[in-house]
N, C-alpha and C. Protein backbone atom coordinates (compact mmCIF):
# COMPACT_ATOMS: atom_id res chain seq x y z
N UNK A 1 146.18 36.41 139.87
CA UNK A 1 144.96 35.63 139.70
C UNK A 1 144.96 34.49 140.71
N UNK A 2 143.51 34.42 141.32
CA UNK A 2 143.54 32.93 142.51
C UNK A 2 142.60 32.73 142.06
N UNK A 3 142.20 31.44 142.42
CA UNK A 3 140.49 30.74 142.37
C UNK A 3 140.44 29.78 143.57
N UNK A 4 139.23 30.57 143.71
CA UNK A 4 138.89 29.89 145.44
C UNK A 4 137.53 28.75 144.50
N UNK A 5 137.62 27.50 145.45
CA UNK A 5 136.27 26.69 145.16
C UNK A 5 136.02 26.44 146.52
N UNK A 6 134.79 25.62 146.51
CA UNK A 6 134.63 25.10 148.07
C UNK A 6 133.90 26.23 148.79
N UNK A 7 134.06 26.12 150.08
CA UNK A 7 133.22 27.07 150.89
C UNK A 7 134.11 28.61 150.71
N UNK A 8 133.49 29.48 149.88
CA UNK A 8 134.16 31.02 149.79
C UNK A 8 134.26 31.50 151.30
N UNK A 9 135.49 32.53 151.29
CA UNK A 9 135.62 33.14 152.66
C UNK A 9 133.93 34.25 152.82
N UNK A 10 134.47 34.82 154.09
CA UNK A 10 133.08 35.91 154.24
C UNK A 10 132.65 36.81 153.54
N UNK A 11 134.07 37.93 153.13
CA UNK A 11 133.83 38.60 152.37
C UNK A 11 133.12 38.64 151.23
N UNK A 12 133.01 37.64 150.47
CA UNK A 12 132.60 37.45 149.13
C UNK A 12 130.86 37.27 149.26
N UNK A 13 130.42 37.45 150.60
CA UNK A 13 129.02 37.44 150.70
C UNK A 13 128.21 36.06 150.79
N UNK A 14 126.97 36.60 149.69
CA UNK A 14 126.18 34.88 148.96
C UNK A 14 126.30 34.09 148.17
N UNK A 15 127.75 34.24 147.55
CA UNK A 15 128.70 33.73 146.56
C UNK A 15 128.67 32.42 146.98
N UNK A 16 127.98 31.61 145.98
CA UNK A 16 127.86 29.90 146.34
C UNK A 16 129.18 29.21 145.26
N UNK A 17 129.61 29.77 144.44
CA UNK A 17 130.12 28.99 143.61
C UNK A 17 131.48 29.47 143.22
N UNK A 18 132.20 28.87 142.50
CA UNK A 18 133.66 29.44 141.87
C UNK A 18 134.03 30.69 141.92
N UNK A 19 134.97 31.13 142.82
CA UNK A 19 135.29 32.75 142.90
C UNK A 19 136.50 32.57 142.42
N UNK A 20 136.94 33.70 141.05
CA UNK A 20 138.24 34.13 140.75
C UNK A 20 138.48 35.50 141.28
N UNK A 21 139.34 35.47 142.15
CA UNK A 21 140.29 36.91 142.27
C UNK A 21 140.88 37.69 141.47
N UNK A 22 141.47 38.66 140.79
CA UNK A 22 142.05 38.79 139.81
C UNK A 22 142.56 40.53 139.84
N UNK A 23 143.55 40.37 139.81
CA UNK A 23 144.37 41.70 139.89
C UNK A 23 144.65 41.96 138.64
N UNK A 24 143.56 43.38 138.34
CA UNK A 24 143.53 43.96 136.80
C UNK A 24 144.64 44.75 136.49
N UNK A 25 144.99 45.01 135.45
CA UNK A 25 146.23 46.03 135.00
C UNK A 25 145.87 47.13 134.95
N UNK A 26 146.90 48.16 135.16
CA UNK A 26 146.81 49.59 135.84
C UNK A 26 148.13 50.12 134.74
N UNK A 27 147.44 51.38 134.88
CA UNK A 27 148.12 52.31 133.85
C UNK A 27 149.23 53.39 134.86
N UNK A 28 149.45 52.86 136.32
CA UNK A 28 150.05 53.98 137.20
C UNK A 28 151.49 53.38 137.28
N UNK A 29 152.07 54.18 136.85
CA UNK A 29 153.80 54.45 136.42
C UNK A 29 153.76 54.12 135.05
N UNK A 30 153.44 54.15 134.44
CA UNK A 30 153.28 54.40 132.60
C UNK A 30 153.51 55.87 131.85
N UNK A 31 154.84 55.78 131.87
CA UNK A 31 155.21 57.19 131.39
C UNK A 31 155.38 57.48 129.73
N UNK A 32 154.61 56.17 129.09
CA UNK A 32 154.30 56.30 127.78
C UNK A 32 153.00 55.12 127.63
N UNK A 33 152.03 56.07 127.19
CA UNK A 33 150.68 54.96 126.36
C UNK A 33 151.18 53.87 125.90
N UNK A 34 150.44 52.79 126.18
CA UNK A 34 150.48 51.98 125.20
C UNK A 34 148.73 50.88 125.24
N UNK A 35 148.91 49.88 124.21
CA UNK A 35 147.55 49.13 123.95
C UNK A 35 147.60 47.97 123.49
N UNK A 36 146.77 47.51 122.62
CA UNK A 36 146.54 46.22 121.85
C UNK A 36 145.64 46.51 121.36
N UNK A 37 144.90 45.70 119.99
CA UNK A 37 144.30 45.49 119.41
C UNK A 37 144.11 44.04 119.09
N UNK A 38 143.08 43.19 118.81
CA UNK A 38 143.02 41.40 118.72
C UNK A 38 141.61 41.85 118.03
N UNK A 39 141.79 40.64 117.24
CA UNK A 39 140.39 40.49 115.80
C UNK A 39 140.73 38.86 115.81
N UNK A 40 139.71 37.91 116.43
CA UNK A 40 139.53 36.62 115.47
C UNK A 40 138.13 36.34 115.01
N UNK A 41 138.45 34.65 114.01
CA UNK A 41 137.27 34.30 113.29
C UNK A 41 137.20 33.07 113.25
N UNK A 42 136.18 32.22 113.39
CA UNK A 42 136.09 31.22 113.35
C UNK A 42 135.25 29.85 113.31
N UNK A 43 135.30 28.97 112.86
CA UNK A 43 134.03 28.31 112.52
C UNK A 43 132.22 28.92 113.66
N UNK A 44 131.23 28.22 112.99
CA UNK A 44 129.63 29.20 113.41
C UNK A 44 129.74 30.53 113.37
N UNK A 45 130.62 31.19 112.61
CA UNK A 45 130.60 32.44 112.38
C UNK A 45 131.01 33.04 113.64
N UNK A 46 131.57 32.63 114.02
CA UNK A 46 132.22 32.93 115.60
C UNK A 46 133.42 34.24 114.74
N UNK A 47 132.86 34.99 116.51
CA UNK A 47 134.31 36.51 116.02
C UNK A 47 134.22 37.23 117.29
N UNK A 48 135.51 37.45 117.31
CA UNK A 48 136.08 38.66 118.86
C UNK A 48 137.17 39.62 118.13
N UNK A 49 136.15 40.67 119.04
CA UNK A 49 137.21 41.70 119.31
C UNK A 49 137.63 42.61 120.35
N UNK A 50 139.15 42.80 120.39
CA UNK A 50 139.27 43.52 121.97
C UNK A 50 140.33 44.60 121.38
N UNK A 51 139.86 45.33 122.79
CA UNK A 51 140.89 46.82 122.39
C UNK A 51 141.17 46.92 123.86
N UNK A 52 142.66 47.20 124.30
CA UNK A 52 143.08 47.57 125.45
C UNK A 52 143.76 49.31 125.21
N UNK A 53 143.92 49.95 126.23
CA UNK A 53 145.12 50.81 126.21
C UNK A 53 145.24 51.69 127.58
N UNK A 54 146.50 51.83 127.90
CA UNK A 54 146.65 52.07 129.17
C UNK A 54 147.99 53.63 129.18
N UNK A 55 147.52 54.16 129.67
CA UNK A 55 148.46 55.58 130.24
C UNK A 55 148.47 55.46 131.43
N UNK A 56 149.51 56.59 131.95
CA UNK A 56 149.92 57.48 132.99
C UNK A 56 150.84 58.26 133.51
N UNK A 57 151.15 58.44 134.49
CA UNK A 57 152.59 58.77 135.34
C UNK A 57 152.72 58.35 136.20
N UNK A 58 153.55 58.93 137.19
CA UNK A 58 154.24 58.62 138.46
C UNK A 58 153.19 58.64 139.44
N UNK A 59 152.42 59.10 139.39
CA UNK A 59 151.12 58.62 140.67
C UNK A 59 149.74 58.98 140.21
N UNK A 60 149.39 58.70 138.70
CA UNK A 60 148.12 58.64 138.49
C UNK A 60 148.13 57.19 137.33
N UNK A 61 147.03 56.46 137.01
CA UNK A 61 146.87 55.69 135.57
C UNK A 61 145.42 55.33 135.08
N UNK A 62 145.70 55.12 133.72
CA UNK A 62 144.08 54.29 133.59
C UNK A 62 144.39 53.47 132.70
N UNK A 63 143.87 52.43 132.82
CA UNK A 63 143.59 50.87 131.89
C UNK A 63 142.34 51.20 131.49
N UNK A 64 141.97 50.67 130.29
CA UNK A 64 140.62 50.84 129.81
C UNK A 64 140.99 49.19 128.76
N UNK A 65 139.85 48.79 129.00
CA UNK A 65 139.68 47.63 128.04
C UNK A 65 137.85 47.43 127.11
N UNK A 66 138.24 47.45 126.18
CA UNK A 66 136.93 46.55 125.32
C UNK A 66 136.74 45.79 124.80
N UNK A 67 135.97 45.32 124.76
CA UNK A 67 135.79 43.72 124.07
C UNK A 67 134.28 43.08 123.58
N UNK A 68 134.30 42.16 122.99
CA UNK A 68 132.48 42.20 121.86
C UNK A 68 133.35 40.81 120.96
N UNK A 69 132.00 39.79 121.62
CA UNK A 69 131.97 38.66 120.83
C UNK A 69 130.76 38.46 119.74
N UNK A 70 130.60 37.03 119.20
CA UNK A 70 129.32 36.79 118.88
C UNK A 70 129.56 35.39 118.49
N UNK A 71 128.38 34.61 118.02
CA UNK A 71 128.45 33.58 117.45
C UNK A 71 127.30 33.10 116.92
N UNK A 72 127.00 31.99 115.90
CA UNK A 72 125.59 31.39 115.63
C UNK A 72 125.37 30.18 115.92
N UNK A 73 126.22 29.62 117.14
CA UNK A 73 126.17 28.67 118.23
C UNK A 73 126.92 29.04 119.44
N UNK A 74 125.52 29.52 120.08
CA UNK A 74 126.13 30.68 121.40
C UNK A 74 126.07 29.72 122.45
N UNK A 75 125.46 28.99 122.57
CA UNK A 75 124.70 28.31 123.43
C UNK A 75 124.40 26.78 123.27
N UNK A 76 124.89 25.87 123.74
CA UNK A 76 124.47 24.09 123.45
C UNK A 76 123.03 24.23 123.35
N UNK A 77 122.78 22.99 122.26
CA UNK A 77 121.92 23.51 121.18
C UNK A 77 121.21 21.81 121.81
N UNK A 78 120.12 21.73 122.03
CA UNK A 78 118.91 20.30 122.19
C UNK A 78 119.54 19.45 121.03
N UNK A 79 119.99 19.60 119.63
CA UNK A 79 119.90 19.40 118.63
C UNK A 79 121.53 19.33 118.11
N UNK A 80 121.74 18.04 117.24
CA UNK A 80 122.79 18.17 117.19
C UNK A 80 123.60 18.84 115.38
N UNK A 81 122.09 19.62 115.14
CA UNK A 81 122.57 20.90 114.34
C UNK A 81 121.85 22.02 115.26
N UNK A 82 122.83 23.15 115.03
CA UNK A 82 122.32 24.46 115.71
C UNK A 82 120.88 25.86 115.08
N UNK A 83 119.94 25.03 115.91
CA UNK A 83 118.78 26.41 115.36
C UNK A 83 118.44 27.15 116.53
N UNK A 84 118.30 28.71 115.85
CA UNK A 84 118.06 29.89 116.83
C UNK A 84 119.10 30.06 117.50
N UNK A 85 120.62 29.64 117.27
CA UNK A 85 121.11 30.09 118.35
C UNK A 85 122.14 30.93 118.10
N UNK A 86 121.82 32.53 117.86
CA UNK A 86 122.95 33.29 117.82
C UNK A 86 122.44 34.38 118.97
N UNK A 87 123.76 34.50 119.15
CA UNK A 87 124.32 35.63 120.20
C UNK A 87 125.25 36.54 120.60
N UNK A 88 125.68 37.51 121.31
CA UNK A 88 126.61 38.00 121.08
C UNK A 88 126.59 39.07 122.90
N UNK A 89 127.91 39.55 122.85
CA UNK A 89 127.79 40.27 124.21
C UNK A 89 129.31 40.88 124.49
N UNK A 90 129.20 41.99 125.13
CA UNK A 90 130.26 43.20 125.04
C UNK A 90 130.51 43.47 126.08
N UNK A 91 131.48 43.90 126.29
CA UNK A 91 132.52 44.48 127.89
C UNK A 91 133.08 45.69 127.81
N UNK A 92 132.64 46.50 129.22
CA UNK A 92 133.43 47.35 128.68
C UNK A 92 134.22 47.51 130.39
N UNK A 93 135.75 47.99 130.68
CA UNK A 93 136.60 47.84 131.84
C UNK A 93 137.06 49.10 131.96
N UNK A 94 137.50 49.67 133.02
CA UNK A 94 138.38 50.69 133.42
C UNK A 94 138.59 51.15 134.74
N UNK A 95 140.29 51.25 134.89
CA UNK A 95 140.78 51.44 136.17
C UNK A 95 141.34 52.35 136.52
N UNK A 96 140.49 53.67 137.47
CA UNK A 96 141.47 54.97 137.51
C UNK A 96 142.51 54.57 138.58
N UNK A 97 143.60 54.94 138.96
CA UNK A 97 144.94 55.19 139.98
C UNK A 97 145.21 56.26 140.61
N UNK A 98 145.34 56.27 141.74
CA UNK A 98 145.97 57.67 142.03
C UNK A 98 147.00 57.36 142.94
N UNK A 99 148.18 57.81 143.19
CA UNK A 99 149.06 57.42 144.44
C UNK A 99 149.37 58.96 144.90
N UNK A 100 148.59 59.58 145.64
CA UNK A 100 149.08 61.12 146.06
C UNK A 100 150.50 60.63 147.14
N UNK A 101 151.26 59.95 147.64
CA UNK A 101 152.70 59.41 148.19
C UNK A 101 152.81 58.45 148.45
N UNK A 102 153.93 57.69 148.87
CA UNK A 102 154.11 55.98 149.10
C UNK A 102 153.20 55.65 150.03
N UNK A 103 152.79 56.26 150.61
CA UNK A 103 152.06 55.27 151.84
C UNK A 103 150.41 55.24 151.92
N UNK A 104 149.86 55.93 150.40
CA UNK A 104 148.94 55.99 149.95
C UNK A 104 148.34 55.68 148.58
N UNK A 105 147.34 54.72 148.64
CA UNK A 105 147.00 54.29 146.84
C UNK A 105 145.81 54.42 146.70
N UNK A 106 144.85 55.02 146.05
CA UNK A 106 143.25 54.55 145.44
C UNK A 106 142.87 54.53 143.92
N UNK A 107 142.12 53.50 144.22
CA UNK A 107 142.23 53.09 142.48
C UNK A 107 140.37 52.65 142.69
N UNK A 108 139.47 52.78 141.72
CA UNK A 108 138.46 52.62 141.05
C UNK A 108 137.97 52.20 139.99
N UNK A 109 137.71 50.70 139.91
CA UNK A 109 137.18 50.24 138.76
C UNK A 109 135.60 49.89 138.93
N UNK A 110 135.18 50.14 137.18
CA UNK A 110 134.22 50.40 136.85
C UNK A 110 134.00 49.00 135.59
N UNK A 111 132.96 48.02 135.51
CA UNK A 111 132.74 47.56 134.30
C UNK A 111 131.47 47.60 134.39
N UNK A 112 131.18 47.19 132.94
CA UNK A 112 129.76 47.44 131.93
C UNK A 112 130.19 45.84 131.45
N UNK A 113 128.36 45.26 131.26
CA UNK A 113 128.28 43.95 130.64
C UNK A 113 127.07 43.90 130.02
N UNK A 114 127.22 43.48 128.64
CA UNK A 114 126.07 42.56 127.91
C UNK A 114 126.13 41.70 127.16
N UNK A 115 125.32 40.28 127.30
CA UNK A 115 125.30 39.44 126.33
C UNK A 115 123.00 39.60 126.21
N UNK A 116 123.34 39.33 124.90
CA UNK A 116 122.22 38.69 124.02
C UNK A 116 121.96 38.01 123.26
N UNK A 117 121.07 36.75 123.26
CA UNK A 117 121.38 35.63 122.48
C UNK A 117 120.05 34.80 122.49
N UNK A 118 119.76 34.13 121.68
CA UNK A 118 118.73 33.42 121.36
C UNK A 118 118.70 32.12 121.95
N UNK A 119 117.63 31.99 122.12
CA UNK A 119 117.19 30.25 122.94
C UNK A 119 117.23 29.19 121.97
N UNK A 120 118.54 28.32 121.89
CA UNK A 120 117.94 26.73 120.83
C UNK A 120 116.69 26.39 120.93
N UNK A 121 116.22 26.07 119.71
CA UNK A 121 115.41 25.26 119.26
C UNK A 121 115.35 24.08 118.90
N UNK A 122 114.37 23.15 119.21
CA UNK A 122 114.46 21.58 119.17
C UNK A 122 113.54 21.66 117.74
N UNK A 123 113.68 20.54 117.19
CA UNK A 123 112.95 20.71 115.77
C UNK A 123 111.77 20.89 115.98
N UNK A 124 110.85 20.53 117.26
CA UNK A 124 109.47 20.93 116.59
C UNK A 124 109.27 22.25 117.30
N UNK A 125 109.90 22.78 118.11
CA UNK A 125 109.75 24.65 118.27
C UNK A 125 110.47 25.14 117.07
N UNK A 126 111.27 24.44 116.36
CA UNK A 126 111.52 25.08 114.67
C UNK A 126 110.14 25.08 113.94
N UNK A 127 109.35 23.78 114.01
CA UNK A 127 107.84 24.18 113.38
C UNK A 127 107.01 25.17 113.69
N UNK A 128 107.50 24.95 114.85
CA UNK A 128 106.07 26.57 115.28
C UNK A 128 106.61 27.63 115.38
N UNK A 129 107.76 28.05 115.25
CA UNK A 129 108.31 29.31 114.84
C UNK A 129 108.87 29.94 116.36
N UNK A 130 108.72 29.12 117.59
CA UNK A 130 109.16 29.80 118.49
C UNK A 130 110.42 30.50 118.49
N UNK A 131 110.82 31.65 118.98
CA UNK A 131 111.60 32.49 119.00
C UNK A 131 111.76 33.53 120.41
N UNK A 132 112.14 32.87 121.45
CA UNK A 132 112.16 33.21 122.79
C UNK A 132 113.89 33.72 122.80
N UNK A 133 113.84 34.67 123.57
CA UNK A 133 115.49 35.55 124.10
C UNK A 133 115.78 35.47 125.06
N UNK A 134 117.08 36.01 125.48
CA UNK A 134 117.23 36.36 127.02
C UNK A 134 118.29 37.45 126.84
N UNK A 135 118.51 38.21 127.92
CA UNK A 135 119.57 39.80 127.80
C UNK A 135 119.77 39.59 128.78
N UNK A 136 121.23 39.50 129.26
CA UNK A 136 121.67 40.29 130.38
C UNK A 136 122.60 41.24 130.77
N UNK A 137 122.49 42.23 131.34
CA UNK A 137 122.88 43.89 131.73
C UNK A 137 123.66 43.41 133.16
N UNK A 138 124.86 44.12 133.39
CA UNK A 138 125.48 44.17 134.62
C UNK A 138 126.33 45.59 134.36
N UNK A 139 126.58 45.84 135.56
CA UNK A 139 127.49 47.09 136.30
C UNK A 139 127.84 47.05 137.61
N UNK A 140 129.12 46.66 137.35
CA UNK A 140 130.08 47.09 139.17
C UNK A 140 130.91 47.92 139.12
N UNK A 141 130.74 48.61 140.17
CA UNK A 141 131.54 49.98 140.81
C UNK A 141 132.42 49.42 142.17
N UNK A 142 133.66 49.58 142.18
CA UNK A 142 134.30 48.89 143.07
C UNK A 142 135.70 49.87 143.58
N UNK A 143 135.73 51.24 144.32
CA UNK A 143 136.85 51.65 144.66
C UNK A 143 137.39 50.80 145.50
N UNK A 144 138.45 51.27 145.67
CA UNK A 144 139.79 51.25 147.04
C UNK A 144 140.67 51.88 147.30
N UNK A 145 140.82 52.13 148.68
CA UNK A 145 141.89 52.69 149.26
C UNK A 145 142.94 51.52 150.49
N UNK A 146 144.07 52.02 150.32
CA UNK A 146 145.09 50.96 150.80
C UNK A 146 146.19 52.11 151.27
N UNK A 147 146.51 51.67 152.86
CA UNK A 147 147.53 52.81 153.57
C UNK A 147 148.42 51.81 153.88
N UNK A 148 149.78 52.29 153.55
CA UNK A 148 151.12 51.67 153.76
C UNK A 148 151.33 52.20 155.76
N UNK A 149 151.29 51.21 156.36
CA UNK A 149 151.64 51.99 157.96
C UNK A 149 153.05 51.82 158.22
N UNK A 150 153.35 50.55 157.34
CA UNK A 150 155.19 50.61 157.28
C UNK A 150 155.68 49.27 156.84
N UNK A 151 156.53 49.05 156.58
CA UNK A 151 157.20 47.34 155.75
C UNK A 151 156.12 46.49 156.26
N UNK A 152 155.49 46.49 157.23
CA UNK A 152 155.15 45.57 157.94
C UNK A 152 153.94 45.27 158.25
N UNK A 153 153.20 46.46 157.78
CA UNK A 153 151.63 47.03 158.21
C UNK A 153 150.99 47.47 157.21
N UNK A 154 149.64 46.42 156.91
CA UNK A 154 148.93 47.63 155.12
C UNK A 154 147.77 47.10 155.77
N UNK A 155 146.82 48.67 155.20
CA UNK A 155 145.28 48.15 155.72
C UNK A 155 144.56 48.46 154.00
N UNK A 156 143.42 47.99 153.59
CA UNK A 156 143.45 47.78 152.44
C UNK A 156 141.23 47.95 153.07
N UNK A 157 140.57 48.74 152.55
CA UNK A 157 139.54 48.91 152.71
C UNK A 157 138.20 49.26 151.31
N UNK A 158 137.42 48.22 150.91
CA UNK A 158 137.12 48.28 149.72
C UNK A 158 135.25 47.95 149.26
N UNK A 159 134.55 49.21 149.28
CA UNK A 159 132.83 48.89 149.01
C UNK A 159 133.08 48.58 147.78
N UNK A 160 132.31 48.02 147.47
CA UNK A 160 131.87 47.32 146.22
C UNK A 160 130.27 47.45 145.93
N UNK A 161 129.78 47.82 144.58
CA UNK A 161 128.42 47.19 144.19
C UNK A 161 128.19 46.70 142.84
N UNK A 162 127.20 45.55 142.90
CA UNK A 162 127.04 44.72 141.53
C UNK A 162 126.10 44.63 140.98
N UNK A 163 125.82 45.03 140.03
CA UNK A 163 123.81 44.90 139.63
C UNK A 163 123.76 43.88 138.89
N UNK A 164 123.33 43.08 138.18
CA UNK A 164 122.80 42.06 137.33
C UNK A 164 121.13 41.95 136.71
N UNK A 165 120.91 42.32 135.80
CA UNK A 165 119.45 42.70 134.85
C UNK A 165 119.19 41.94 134.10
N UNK A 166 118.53 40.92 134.26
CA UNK A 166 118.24 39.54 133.26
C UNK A 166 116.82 39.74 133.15
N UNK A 167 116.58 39.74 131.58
CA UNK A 167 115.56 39.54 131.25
C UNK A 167 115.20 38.82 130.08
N UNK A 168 113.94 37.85 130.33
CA UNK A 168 113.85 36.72 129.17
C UNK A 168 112.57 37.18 128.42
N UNK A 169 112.86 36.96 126.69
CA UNK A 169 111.52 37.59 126.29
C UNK A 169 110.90 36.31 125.57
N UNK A 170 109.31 36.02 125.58
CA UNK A 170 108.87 35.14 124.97
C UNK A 170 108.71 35.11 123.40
N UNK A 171 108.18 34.30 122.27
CA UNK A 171 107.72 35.09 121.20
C UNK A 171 106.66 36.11 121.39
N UNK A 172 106.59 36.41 120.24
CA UNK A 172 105.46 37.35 120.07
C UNK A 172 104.37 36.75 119.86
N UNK A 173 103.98 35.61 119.14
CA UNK A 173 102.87 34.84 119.37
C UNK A 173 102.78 33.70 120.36
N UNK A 174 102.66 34.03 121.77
CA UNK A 174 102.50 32.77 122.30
C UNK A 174 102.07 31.90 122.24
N UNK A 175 101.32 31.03 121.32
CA UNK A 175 101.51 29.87 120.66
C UNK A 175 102.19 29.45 119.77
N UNK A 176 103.36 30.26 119.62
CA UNK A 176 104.55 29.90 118.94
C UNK A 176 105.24 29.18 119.66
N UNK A 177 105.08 29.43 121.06
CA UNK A 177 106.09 29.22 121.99
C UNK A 177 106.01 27.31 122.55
N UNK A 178 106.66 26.11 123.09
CA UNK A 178 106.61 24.54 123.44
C UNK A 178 107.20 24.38 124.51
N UNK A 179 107.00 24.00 125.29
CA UNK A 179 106.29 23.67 125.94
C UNK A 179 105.03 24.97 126.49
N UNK A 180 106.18 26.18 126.96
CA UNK A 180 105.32 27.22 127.56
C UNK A 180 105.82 28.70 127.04
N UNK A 181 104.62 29.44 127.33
CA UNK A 181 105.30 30.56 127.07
C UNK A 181 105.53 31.35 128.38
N UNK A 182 106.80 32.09 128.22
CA UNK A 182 107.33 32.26 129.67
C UNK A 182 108.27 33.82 129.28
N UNK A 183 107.96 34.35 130.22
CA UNK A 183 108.49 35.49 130.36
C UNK A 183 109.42 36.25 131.41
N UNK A 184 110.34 36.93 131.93
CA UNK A 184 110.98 37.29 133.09
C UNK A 184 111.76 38.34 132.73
N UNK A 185 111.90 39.78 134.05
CA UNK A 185 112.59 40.42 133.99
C UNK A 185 112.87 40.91 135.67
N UNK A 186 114.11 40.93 135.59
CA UNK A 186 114.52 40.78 137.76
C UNK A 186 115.74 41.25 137.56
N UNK A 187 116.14 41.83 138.90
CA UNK A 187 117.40 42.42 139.13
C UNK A 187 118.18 41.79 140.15
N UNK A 188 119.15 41.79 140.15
CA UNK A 188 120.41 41.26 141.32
C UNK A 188 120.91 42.23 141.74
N UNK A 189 120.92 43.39 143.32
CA UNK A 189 121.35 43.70 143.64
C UNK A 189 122.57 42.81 144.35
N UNK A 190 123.77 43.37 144.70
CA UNK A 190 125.11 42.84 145.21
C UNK A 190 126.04 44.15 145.69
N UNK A 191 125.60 44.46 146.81
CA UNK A 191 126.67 45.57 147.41
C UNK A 191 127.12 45.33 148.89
N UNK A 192 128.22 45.80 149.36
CA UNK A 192 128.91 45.62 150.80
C UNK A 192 130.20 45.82 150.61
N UNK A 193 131.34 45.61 152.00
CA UNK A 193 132.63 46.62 151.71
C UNK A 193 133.43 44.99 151.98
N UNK A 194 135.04 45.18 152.08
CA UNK A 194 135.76 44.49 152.70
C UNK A 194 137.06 45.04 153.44
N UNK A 195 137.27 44.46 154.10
CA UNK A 195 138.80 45.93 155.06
C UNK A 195 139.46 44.73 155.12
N UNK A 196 140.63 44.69 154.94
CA UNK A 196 141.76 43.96 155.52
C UNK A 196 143.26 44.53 156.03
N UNK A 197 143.29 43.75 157.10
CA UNK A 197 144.54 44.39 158.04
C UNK A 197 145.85 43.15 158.07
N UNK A 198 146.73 43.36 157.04
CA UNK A 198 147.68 42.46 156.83
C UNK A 198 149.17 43.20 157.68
N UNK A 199 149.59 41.96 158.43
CA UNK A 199 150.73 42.45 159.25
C UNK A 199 151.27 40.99 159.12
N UNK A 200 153.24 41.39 158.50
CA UNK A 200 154.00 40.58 158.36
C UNK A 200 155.34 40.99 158.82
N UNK A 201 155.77 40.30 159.72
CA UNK A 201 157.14 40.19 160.77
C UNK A 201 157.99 39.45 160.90
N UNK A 202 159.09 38.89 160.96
CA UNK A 202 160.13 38.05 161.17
C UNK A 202 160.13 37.14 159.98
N UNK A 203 160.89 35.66 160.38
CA UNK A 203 160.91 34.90 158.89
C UNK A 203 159.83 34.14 158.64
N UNK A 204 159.51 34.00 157.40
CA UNK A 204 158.24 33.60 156.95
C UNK A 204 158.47 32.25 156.59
């Protein structure tokens, strides 16, 4: 795991803000299954749950992870009791492996995202019954391939794409709705590759 702040390198594109790196777990040399299971609970009716489990062998693996929250203070609330505000949103992860010999690796991960959750209400959109949403949908597809050229030499070459699907729904009676009633549904495309050519020699 790294976290870059500040001006991101190139690769990372139109990325204006906080980038974490993060090297996911892999199921390749796992010559017996294994997993987890996690359940909590906790005040606003707050609750998670995750399921991991990971196989393989000697040159194939897969990690698979799931996970699904919720709460009935999803979101900082105008108000310093919480109305309208529950929500909830689910993950889903997985990383195939393959190593056909040492001087060759490709691996492919895939995640799924949703949260949905309700807009706080200030007490007088509690009078008028406003009841405005928002959803958002994501999916990235991200192989790689990485060639060993020798102790000293790795080239590491990797497309990526990211969608992002946000959409906000108003009430159903727009004069339910305070200040305005407002509506939106837009997509975030995010695709391009990265190659890197790492070469390390003498003392470091």
């Amino acid at each position: 795991l790294s976290v870059i702040n500040g001006t991101p390198p190139a690769q990372y594109g139109n990325m204006t803000s906080l980038i974490v790196n993060t090297t996911m777990k892999s199921g390749l040399g796992l010559n017996h299954p294994h997993g987890s299971f996690s359940s909590q609970y906790g005040s606003f009716g707050s609750w998670a749950e995750g399921l991991t489990r990971g196989t393989g062998g000697s040159n194939w693996g897969n990690f698979l992870a799931l996970n699904a929250s919720g709460s009935s203070r999803f979101l900082d609330t105008p108000e310093f009791n919480a109305f309208h505000d529950k929500g909830n949103d689910e993950g889903f992860f997985d990383r195939v492996d393959w190593q056909p010999n040492g001087n060759n690796t490709a691996h492919l991960d895939i995640s799924l995202g949703r949260s949905w959750f309700q807009i706080p209400n200030t007490y007088d959109q509690v009078a008028t019954g406003q009841d405005q949403r928002q959803q958002v949908r994501s999916i990235n597809l991200s192989p790689e391939w990485t060639h060993l050229f020798s102790t000293h030499a790795l080239l590491a070459f990797q497309p990526y794409l990211r969608i992002t699907h946000v959409q906000y729904f108003p009430s159903r009676d727009p004069f339910s709705d305070l200040p305005a009633t407002v509506g939106q549904d837009r997509r975030q495309p995010h695709y391009g590759f990265t190659g890197d050519f790492t070469y390390s020699h003498g003392i470091q």
